[in-house]
Protein backbone atom coordinates (compact mmCIF):
# COMPACT_ATOMS: atom_id res chain seq x y z
CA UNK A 1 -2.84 -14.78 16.87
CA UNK A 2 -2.17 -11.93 18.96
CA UNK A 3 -3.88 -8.99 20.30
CA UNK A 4 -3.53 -5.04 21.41
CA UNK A 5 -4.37 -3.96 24.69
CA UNK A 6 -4.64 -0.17 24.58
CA UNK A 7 -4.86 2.69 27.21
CA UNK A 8 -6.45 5.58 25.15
CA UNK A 9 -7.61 9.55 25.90
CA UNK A 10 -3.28 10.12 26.29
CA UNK A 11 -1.95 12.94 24.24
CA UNK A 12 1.38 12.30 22.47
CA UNK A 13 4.36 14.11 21.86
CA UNK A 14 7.64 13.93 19.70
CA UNK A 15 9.20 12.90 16.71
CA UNK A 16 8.49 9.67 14.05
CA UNK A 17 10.06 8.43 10.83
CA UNK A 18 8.21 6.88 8.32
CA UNK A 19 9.09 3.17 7.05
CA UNK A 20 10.11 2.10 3.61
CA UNK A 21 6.64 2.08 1.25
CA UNK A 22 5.41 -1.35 1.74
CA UNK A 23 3.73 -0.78 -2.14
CA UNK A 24 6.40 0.19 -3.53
CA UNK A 25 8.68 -2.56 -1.99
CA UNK A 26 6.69 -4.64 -3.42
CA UNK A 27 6.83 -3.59 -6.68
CA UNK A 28 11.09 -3.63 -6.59
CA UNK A 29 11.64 -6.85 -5.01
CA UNK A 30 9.20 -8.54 -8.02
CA UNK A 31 11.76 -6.57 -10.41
CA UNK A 32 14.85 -7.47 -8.87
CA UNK A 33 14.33 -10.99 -11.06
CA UNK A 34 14.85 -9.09 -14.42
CA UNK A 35 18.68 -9.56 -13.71
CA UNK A 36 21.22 -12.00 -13.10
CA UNK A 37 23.64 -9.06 -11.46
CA UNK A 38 23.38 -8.11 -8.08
CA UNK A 39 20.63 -5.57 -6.90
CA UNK A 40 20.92 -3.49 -3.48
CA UNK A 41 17.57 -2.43 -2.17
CA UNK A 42 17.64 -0.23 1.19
CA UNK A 43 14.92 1.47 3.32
CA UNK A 44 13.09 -1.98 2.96
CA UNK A 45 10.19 -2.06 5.77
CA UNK A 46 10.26 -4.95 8.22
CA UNK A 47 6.78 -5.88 7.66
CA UNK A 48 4.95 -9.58 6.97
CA UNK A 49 4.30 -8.77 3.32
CA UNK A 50 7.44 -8.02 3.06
CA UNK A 51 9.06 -10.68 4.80
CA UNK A 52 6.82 -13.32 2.96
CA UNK A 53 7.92 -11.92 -0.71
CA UNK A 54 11.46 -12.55 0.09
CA UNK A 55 10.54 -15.93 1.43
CA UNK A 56 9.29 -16.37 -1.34
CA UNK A 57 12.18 -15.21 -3.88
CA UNK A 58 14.68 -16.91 -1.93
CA UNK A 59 12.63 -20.04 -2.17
CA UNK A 60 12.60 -19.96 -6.22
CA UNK A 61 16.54 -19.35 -6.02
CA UNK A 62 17.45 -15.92 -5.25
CA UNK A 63 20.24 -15.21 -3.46
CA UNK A 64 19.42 -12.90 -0.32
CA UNK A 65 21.85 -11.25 1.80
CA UNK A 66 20.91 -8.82 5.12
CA UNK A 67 23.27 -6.52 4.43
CA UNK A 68 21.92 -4.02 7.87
CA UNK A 69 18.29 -3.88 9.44
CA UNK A 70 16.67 -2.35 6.65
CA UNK A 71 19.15 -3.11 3.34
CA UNK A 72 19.30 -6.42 1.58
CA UNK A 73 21.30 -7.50 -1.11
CA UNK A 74 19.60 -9.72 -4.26
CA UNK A 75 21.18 -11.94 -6.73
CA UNK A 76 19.05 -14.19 -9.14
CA UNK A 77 20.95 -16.46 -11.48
CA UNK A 78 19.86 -19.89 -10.06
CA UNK A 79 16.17 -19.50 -10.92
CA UNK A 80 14.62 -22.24 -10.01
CA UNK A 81 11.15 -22.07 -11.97
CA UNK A 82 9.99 -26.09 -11.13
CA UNK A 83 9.10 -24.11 -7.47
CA UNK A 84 6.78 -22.24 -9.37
CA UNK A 85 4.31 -25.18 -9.06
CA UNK A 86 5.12 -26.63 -5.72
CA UNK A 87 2.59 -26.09 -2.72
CA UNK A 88 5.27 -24.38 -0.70
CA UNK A 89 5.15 -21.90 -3.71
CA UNK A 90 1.21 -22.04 -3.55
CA UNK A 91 1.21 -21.13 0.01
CA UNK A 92 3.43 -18.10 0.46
CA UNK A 93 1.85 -16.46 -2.90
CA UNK A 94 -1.88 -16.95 -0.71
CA UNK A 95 -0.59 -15.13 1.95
CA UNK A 96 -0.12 -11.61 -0.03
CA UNK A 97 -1.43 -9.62 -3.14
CA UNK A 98 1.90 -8.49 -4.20
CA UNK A 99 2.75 -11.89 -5.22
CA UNK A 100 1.02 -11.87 -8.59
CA UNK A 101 3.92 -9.21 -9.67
CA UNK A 102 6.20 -12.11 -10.01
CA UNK A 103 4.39 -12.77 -13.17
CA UNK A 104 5.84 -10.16 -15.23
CA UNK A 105 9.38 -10.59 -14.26
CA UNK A 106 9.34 -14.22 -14.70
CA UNK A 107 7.82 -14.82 -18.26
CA UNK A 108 9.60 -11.50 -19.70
CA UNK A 109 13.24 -13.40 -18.62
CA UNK A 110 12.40 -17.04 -18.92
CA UNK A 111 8.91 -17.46 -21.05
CA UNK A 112 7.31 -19.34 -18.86
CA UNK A 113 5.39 -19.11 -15.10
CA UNK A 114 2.57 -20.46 -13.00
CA UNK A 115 1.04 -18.20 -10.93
CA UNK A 116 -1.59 -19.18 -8.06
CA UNK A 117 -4.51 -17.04 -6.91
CA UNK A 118 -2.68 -14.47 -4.45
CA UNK A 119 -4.28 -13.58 -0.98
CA UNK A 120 -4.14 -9.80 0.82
CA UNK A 121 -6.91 -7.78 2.03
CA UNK A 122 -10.45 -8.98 1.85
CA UNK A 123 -11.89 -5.35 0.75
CA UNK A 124 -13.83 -6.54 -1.75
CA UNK A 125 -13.09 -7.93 -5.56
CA UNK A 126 -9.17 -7.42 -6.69
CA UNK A 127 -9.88 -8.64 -10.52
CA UNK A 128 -6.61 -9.69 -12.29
CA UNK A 129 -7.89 -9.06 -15.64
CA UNK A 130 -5.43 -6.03 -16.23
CA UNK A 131 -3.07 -7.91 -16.05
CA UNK A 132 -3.36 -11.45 -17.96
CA UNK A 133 -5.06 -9.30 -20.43
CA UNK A 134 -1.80 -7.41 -20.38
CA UNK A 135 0.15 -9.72 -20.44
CA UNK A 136 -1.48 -11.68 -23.11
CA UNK A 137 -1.18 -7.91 -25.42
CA UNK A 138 2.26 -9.26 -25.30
CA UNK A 139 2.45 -12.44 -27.22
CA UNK A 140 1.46 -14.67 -23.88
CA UNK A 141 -0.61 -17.69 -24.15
CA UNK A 142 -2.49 -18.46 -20.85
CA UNK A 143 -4.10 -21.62 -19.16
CA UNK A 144 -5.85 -22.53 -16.10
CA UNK A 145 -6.06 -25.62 -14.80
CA UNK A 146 -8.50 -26.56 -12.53
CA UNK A 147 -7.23 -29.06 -10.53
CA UNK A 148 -4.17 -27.15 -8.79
CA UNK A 149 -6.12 -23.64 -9.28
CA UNK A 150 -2.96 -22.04 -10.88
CA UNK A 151 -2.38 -19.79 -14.30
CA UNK A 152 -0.17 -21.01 -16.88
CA UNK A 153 1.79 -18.73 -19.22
CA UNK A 154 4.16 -19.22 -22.08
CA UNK A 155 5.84 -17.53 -24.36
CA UNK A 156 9.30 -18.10 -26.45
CA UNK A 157 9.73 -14.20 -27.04
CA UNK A 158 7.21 -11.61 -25.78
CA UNK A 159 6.36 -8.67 -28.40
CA UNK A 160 6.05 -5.26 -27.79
CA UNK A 161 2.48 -3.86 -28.35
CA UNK A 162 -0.02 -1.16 -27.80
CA UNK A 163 -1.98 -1.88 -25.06
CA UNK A 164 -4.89 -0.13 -23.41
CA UNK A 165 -5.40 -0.82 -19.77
CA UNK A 166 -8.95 -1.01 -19.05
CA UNK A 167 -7.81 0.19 -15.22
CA UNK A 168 -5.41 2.34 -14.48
CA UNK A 169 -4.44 -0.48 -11.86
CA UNK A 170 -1.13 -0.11 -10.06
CA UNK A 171 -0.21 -4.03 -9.32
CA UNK A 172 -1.50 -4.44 -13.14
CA UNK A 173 0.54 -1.24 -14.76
CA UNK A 174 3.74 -2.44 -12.67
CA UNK A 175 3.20 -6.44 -13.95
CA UNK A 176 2.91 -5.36 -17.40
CA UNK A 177 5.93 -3.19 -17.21
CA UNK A 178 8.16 -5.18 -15.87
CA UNK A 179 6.96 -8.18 -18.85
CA UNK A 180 7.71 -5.33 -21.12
CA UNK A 181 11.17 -3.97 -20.65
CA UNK A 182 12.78 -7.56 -21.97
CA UNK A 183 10.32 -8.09 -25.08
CA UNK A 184 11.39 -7.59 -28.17
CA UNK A 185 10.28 -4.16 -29.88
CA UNK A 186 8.28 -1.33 -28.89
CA UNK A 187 5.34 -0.98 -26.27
CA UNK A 188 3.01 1.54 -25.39
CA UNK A 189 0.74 1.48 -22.25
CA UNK A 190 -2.28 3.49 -22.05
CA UNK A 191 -4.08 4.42 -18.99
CA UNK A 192 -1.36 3.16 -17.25
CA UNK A 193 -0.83 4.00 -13.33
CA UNK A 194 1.28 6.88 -12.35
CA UNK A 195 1.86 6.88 -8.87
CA UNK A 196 5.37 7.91 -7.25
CA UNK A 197 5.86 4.34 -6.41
CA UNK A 198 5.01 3.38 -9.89
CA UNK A 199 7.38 5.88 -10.66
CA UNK A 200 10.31 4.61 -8.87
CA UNK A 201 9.59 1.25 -10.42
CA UNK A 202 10.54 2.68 -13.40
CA UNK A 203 13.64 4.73 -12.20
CA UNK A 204 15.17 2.01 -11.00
CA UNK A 205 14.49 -0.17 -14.68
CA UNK A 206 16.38 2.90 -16.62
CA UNK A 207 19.04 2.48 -13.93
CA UNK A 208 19.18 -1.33 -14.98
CA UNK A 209 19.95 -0.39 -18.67
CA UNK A 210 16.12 -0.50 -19.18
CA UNK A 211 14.44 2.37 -21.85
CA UNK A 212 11.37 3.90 -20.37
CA UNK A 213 9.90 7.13 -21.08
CA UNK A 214 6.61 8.55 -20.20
CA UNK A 215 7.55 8.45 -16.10
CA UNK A 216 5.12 9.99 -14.15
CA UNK A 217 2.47 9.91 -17.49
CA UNK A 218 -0.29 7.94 -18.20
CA UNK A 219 1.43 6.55 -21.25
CA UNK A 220 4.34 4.59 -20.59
CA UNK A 221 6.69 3.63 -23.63
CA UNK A 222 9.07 1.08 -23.37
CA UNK A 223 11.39 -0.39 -25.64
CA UNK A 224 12.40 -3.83 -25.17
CA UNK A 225 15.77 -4.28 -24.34
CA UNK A 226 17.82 -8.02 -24.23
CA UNK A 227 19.32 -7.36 -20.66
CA UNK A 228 19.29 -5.73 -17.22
CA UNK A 229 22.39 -5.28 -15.14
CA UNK A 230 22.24 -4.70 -11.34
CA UNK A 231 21.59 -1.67 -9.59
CA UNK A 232 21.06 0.22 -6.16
CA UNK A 233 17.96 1.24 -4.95
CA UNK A 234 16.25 3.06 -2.13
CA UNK A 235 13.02 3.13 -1.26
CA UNK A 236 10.96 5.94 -0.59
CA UNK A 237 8.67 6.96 3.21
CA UNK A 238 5.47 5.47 3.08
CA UNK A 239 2.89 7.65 2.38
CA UNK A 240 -0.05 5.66 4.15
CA UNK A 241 1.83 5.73 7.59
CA UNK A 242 2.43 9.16 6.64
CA UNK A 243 -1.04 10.04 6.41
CA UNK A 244 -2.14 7.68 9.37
CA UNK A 245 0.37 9.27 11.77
CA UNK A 246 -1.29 13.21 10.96
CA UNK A 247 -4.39 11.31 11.40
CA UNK A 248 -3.02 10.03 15.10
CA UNK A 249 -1.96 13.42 16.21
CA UNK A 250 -5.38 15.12 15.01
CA UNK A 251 -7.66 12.27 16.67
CA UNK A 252 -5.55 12.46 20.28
CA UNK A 253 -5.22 16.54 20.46
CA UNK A 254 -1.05 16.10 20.18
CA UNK A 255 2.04 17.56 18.53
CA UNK A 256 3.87 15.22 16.49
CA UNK A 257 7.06 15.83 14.05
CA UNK A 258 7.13 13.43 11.10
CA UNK A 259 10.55 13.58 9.89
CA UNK A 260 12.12 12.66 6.39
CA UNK A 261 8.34 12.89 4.30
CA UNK A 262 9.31 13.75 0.64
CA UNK A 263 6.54 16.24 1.11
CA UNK A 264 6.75 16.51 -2.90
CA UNK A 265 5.87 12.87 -3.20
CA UNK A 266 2.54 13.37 -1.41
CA UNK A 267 0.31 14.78 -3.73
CA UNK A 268 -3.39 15.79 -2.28
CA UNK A 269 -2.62 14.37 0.63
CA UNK A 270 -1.56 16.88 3.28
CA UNK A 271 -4.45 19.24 1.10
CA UNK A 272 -6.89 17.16 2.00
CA UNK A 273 -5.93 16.77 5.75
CA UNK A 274 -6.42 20.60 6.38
CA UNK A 275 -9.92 20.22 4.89
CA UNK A 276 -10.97 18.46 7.67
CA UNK A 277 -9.56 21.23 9.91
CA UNK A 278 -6.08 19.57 10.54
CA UNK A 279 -3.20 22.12 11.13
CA UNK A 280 -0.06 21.45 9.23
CA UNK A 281 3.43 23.05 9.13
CA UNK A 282 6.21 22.43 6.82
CA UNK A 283 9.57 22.92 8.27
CA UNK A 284 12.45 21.38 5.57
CA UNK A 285 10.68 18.36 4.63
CA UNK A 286 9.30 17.39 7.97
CA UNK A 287 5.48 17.79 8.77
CA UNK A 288 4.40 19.11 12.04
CA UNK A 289 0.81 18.47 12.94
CA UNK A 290 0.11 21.35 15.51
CA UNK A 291 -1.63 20.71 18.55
CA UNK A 292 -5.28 21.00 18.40
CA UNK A 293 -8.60 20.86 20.84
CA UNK A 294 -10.46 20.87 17.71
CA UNK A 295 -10.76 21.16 14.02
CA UNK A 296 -13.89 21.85 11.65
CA UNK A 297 -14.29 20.62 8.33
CA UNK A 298 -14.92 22.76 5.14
CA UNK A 299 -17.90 22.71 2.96
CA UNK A 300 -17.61 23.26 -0.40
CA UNK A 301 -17.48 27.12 -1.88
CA UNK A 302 -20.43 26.66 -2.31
CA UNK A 303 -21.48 25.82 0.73
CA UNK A 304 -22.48 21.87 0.33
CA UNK A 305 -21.35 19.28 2.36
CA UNK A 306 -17.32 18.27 1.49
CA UNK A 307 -17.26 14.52 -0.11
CA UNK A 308 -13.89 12.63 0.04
CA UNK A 309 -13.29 10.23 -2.34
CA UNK A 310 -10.38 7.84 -3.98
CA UNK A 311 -9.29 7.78 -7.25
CA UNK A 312 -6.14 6.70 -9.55
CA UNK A 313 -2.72 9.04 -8.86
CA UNK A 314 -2.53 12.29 -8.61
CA UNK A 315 -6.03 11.51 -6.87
CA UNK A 316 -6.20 10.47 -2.96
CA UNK A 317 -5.21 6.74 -2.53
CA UNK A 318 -7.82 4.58 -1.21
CA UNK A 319 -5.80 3.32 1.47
CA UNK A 320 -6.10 6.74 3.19
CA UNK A 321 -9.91 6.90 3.58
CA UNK A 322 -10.45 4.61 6.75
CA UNK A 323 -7.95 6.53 8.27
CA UNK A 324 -10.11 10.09 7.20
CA UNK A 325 -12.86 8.16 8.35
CA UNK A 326 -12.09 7.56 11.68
CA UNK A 327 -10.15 11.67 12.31
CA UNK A 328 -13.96 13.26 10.90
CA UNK A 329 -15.64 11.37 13.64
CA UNK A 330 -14.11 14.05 15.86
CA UNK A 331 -14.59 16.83 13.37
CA UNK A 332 -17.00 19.86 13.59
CA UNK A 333 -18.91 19.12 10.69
CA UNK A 334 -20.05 16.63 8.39
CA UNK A 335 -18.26 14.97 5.36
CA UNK A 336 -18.97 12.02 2.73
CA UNK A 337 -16.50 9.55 2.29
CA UNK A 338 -16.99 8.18 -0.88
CA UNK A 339 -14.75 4.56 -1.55
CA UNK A 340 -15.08 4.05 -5.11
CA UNK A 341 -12.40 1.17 -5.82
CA UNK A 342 -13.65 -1.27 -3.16
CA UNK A 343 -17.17 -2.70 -1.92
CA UNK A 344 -16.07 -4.12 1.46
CA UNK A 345 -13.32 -1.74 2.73
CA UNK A 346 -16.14 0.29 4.73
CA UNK A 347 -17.84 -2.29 6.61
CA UNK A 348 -15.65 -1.88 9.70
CA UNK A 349 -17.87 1.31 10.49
CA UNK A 350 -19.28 -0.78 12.67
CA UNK A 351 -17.21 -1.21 15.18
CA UNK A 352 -16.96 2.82 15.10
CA UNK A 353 -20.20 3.30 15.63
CA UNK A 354 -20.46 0.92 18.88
CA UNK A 355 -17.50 3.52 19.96
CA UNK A 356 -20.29 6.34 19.72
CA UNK A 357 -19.15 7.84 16.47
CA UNK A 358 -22.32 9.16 13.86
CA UNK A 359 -21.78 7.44 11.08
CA UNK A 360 -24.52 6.44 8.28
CA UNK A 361 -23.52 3.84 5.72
CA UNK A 362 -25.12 4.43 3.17
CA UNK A 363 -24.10 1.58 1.29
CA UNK A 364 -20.81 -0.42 0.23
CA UNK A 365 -19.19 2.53 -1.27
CA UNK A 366 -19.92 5.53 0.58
CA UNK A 367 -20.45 6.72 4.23
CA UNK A 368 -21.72 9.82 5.93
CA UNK A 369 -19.73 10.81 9.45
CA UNK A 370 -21.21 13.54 11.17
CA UNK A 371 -18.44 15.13 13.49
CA UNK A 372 -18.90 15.01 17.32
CA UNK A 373 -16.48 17.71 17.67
CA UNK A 374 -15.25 15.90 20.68
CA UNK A 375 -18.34 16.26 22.94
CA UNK A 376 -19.27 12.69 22.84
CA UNK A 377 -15.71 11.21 23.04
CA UNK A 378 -15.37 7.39 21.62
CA UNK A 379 -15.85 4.84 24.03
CA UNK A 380 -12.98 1.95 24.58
CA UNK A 381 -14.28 -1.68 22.93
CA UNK A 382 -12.94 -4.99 21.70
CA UNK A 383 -12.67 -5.20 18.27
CA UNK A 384 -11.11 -7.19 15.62
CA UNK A 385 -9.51 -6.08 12.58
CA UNK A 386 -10.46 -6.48 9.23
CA UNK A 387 -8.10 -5.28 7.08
CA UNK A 388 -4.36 -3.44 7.07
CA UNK A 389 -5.92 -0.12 7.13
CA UNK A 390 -9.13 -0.41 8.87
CA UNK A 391 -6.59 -2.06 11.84
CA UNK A 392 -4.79 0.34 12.18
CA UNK A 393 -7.63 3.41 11.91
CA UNK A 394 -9.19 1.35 14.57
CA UNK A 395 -6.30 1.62 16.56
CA UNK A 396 -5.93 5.54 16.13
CA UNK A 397 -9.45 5.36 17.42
CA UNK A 398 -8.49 3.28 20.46
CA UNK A 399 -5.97 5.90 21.55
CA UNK A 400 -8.15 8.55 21.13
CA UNK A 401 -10.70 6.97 23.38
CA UNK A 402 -10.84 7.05 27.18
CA UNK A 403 -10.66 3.56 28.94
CA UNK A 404 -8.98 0.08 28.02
CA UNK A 405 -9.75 -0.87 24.25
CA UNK A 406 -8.82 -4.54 23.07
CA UNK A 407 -7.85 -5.10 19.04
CA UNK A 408 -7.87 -8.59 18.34
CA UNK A 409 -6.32 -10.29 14.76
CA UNK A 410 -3.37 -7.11 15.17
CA UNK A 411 -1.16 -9.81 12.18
CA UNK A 412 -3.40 -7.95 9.64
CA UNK A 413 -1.81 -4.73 10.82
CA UNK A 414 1.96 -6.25 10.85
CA UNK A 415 1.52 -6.87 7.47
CA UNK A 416 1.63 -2.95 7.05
CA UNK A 417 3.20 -1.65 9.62
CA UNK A 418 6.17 -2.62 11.42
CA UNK A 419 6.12 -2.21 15.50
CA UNK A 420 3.95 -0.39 15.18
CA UNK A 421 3.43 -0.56 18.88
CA UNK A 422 6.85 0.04 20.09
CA UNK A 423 7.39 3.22 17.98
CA UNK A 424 4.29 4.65 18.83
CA UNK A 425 4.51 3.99 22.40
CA UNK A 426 8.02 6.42 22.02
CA UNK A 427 5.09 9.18 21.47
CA UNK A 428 3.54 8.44 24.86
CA UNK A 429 1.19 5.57 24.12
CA UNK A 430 0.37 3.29 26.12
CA UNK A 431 -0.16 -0.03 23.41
CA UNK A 432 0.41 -3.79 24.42
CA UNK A 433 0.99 -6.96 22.34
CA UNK A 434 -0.60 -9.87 23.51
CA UNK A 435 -0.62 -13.75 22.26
């Protein structure tokens, strides 16, 4: 396990490209088992989750060729589905969330998987009811078996249907797409996810010979077609680095250039930086965060406090929040953060608060910060981290305090972010890796 030792209260300065989206990566390397031709994916991050989903294709029989640093090349006509069940299998799919998005793929081309439990973030519950029950709208028949703690699906021929997510679920929207495209007949999804990455999913389906309208919708219809052909694909900036570097430049008083954004892709995001007092510029479609002693959050119009809160595409992503969290502790002001998708993704406050940031949880799901507008600056600590996000919002934190801070359990941030350390040390930081 290894650690980050970092020298914080340094301003930065320069220039930063975003990595490939680690969600939607995700997403397209599940797909790229819908065909037997070859697939080119590029702009792939080098991250763990990453790394451990092609680990985990090539292990069932793709073929995977590094074509440059960042561009891979995937063939799968050698499926072998007996590794579905072996504890090699059982292992990597623990390691990650994104690994239950193999189930669609695999029972829409071959009628039959087994699917462990997957691992990721412990932020609270991650129900897979959208989609089994999904899944199941198709034609599916399911099983558990106790003994090995795995899911067992079959089906000869899946049938399109109507089907009404009861969560507009990303992971759950994507799985029941991509079970959808290769059954036979018409399918409608309701309440289905619509974020960009969601969106590129689909894109890159049609490109396969694939016949899905409703992109960008809530209502997705698909009709089921008996093939997929190859394709290339690229994958677009990450918006949660995106976010977490304006968040870095706002929290240590610097100027930093984020290049290649697809500011169009970002929704609210940017919007609901500058309520917190964040300067922004837009120059082509690279994001300047100006240089700033300090920055005061808005109320309301009508004058209340300003709550921040997650919700389903166009909304803010919940993956954003710790990161908000962490830049209003600096603020003039007060604002709410409210986290409505998940119970546990707050408790890290903690460690915040023995930094010297106000903070009042008020309980699982929402948390008052009252801004210190930089008179009581954070104090450097050793902390652990919890989670992707809440790592690396405690790091921003560390860099913004004065003194030597110490982050412990950094793996959970190299599952999001890739060197981190190195590229942000380009800036001006001062950040070392440690065993």
């Amino acid at each position: 396990m290894s650690s980050f030792v970092i020298e914080g209260g340094r301003q930065l300065k320069g220039e930063i490209t975003p990595q490939g989206a680690k969600n939607e990566a995700l997403q397209i390397l599940c797909a790229t088992l819908l065909s037997s031709e070859k697939i080119i994916i590029s702009n792939l991050p080098d991250i763990i989750d990453v790394n451990v989903l092609i680990e985990l294709l090539k292990y069932i029989g793709v073929d995977v060729k590094k074509i440059n640093k960042n561009k891979y090349s995937f063939e799968s006509k050698n499926i072998k589905i007996k590794n579905l069940g072996s504890e090699k299998y059982n292992k990597l799919a623990n390691k990650i969330r994104g690994s239950i998005m193999l189930l669609g793929p695999i029972l829409g081309r071959f009628g039959i998987a087994k699917i462990y439990k997957p691992g990721g973030d412990k932020i609270g519950r991650r129900r897979l009811d959208t989609h089994f029950k999904g899944i199941e709208s198709l034609g599916a028949k399911s099983s558990y078996d106790e003994k090995t703690k795995s899911f067992h699906f079959k089906c000869k021929q899946l049938k399109g249907n109507y089907i009404l997510l009861e969560e507009a679920s990303v992971t759950g929207t994507a799985n029941v797409i991509m079970a959808a495209v290769l059954a036979k007949g018409k399918t409608e999804i309701y309440n289905a996810a619509c974020e960009p990455y969601l969106q590129q999913l689909c894109l890159m389906l049609n490109n396969m010979g694939a016949q899905i309208k409703g992109i960008g919708s809530n209502l997705i219809t698909i009709e089921g077609v008996k093939k997929l052909s190859g394709c290339s694909h690229k994958i677009l900036p990450d918006m949660i680095e995106i976010g977490s570097f304006i968040g870095l430049a706002a929290m240590t008083k610097s100027e930093i250039t984020i290049k290649n954004v697809q500011y169009k892709k970002l929704g609210i995001i940017p919007e609901t930086f500058k309520k917190l007092g964040i300067k922004i510029k837009v120059e082509d479609d690279n994001i300047k965060v100006l240089k700033q002693k300090s920055y005061k959050i808005k109320n309301f119009i009508d004058g209340s406090i300003l709550t921040i809160s997650d919700a389903p595409w166009p909304g803010l992503t919940p993956d954003l929040l710790s990161i908000i969290l962490v830049v209003a502790t600096q603020a003039k002001g007060s604002v709410l953060i409210h986290q409505k998708m998940f119970e546990s993704r707050l408790f890290f406050v903690d460690k915040l608060i023995d930094m010297g940031a106000k903070i009042i949880l008020c309980d699982p799901h929402r948390a008052t910060v009252i801004g210190l507008n930089r008179k009581n600056e954070l104090k450097a600590t050793k902390m652990s981290s919890p989670d992707i996000r809440a790592g690396v919002s405690l790091l921003i934190a560390a860099l913004s305090a004065k003194g030597t801070s110490i982050i412990h359990n950094i793996d959970q941030i190299d599952r999001g972010y890739n060197n981190i350390e190195k590229r942000l040390n380009k800036l001006g930081a001062k950040i070392k890796r440690q065993k």
